[in-house]
N, C-alpha and C. Protein backbone atom coordinates (compact mmCIF):
# COMPACT_ATOMS: atom_id res chain seq x y z
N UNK A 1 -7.43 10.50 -1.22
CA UNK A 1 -8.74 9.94 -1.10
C UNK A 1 -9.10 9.89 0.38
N UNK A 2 -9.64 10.68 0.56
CA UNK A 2 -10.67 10.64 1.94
C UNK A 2 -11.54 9.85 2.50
N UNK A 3 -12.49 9.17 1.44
CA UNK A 3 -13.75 8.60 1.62
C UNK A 3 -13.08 6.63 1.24
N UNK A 4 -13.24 6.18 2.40
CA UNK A 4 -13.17 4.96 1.91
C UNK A 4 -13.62 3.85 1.43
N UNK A 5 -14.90 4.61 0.96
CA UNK A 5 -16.12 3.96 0.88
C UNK A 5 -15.59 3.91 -0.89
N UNK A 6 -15.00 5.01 -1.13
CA UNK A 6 -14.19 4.73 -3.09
C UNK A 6 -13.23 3.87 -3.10
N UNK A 7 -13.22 2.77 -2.62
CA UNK A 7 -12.18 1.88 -2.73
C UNK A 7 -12.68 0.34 -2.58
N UNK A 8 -12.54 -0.52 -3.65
CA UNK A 8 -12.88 -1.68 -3.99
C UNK A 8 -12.19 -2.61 -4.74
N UNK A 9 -12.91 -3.79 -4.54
CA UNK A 9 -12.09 -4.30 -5.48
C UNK A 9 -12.75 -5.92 -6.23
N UNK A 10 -12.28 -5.71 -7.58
CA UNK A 10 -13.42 -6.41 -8.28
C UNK A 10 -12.78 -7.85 -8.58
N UNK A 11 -13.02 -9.20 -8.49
CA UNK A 11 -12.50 -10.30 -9.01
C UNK A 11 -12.65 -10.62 -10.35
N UNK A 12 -12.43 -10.30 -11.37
CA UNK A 12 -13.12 -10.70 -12.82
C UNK A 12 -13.07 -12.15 -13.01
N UNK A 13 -13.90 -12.39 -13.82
CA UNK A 13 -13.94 -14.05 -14.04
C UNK A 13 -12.63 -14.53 -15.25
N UNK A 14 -12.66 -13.42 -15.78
CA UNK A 14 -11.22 -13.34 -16.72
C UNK A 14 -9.96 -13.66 -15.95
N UNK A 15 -9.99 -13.30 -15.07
CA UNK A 15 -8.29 -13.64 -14.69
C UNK A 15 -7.95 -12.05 -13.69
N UNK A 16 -8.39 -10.61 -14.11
CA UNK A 16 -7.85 -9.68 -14.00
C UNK A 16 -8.52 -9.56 -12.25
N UNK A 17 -7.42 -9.12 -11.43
CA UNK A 17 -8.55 -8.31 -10.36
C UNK A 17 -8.21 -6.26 -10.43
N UNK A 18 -9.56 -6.04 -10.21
CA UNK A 18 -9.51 -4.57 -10.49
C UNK A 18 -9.49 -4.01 -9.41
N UNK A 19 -8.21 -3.10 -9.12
CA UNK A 19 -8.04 -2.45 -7.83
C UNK A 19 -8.80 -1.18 -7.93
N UNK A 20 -10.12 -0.54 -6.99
CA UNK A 20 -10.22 0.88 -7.85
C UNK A 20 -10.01 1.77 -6.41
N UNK A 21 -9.57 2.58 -6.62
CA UNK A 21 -9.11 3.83 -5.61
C UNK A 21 -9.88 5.26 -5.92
N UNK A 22 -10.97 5.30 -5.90
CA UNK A 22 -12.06 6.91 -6.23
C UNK A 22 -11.92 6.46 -7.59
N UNK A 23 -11.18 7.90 -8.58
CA UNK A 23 -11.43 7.59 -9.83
C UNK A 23 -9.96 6.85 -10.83
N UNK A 24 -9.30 6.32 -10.13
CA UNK A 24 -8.10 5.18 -10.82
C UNK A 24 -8.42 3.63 -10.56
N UNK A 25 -8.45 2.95 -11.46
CA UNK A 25 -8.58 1.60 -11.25
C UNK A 25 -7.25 0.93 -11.78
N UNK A 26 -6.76 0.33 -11.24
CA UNK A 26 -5.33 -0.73 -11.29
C UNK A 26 -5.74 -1.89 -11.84
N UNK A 27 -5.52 -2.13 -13.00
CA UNK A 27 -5.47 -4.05 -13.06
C UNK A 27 -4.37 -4.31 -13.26
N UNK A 28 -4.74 -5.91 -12.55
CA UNK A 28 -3.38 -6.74 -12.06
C UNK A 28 -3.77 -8.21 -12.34
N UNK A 29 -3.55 -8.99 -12.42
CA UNK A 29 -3.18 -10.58 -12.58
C UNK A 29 -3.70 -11.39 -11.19
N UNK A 30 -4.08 -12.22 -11.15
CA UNK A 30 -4.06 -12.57 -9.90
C UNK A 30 -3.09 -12.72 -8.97
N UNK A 31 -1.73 -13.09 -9.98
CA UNK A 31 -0.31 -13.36 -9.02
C UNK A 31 -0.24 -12.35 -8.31
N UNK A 32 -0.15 -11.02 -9.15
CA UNK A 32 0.10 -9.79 -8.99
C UNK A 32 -0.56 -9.29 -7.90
N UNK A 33 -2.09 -9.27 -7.91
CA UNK A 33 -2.81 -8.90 -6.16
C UNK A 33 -2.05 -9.83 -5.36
N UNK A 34 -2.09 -11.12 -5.38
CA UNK A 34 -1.37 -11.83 -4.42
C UNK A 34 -0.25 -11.17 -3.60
N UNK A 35 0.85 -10.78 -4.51
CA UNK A 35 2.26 -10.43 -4.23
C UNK A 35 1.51 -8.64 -3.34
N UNK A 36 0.57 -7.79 -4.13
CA UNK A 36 0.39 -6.60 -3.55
C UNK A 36 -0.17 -6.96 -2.04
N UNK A 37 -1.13 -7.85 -1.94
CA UNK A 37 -1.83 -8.04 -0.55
C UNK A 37 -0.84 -8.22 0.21
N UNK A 38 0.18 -9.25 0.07
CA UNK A 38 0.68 -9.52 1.12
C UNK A 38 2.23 -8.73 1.48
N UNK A 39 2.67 -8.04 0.78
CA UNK A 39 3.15 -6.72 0.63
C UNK A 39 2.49 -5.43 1.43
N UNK A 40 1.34 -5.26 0.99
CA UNK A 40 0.27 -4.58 2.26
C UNK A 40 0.44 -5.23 3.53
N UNK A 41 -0.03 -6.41 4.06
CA UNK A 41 -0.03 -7.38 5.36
C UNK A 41 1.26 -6.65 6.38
N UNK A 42 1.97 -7.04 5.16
CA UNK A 42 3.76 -6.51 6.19
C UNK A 42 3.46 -4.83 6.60
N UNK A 43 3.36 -4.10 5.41
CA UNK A 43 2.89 -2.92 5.75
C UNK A 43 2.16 -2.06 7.01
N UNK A 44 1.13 -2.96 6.86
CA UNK A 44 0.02 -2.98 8.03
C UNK A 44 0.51 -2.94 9.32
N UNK A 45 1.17 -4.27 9.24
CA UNK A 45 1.78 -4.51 11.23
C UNK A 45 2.87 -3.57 10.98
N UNK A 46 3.41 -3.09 10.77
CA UNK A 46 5.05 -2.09 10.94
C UNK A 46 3.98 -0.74 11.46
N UNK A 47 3.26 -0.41 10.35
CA UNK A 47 2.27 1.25 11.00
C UNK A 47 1.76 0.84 12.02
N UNK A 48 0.86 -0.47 12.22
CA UNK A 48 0.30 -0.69 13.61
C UNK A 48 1.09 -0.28 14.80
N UNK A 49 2.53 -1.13 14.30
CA UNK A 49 3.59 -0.78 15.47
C UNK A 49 3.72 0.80 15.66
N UNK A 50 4.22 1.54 14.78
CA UNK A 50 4.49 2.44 14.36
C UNK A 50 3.19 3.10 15.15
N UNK A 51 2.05 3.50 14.71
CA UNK A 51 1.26 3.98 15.52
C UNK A 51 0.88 3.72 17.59
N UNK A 52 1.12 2.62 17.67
CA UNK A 52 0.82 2.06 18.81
C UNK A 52 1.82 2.61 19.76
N UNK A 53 3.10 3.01 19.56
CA UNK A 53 4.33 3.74 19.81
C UNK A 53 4.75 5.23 19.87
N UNK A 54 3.54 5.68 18.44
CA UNK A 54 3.78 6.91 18.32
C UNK A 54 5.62 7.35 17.51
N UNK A 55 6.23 6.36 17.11
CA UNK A 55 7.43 6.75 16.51
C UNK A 55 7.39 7.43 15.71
N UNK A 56 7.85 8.74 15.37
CA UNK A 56 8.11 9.34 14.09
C UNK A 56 9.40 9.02 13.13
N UNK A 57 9.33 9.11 11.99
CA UNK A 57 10.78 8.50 11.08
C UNK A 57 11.48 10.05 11.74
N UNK A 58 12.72 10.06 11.21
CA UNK A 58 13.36 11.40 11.10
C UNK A 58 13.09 11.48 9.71
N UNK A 59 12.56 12.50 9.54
CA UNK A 59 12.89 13.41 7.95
C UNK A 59 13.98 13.17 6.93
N UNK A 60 15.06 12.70 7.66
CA UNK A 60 16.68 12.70 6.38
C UNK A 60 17.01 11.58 6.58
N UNK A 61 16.33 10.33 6.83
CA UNK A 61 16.40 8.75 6.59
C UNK A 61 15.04 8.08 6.15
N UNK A 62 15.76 7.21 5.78
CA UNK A 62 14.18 6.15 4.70
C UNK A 62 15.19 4.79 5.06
N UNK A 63 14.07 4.36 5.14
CA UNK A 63 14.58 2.92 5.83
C UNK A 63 14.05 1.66 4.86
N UNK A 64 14.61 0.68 4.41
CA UNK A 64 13.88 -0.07 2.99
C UNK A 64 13.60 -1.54 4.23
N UNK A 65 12.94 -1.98 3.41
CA UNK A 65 12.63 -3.04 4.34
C UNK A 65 13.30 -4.44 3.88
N UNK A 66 13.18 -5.27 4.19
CA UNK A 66 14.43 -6.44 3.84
C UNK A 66 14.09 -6.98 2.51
N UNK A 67 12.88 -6.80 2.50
CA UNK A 67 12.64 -7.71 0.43
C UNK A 67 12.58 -6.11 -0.03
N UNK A 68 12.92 -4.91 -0.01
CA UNK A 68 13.21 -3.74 -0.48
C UNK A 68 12.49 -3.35 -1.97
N UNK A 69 11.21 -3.78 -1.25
CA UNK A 69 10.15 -3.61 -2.04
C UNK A 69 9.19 -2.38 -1.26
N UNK A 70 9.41 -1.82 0.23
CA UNK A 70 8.78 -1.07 0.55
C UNK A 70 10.21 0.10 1.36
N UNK A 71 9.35 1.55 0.79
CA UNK A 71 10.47 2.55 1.66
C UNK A 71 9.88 3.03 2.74
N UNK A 72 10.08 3.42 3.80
CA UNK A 72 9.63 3.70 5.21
C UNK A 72 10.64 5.59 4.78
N UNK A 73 9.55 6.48 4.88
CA UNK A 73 10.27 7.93 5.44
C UNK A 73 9.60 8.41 4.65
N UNK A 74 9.88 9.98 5.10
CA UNK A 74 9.07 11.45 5.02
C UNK A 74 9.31 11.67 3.44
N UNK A 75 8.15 11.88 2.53
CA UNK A 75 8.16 12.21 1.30
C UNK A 75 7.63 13.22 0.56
N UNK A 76 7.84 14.27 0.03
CA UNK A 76 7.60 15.71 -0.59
C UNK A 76 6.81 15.25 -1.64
N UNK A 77 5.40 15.96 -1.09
CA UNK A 77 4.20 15.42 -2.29
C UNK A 77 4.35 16.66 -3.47
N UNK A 78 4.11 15.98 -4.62
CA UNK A 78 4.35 17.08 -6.06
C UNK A 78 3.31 17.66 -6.21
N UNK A 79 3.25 18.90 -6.08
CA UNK A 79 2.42 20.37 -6.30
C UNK A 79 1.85 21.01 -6.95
């Protein structure tokens, strides 16, 4: 997704929040965005760093992060 202008996100009065990314929409729980946002947050500052530095991973390591809920390294997109 290129355009970031396809990316939103809806609060339902039901309970659900709707993640939509162009043409996929994710629903989740409220816990559930909770736990994704701030999962993103951590995300965020590591690339910030990561960009601000210019570090590249090496290619033949992936690095997990301490709640090993996120992988850091080079990944072969399916074709």
């Amino acid at each position: 997704m290129s355009n970031t202008d396809q990316f939103f996100v809806r609060v339902c009065g039901c309970g659900v929040v709707h993640l939509s990314f162009g043409c996929a929409t994710i629903n989740v729980s409220s816990k559930t965005a909770i736990a994704i946002t701030e999962t993103l947050k951590e995300v965020t500052l590591e690339l910030r760093r990561k960009l601000d530095s210019m570090e590249q991973l090496n290619e033949d390591t992936a690095a997990i992060d301490s709640n090993g809920n996120v992988v850091y390294g080079n990944f072969q997109l399916n074709k």
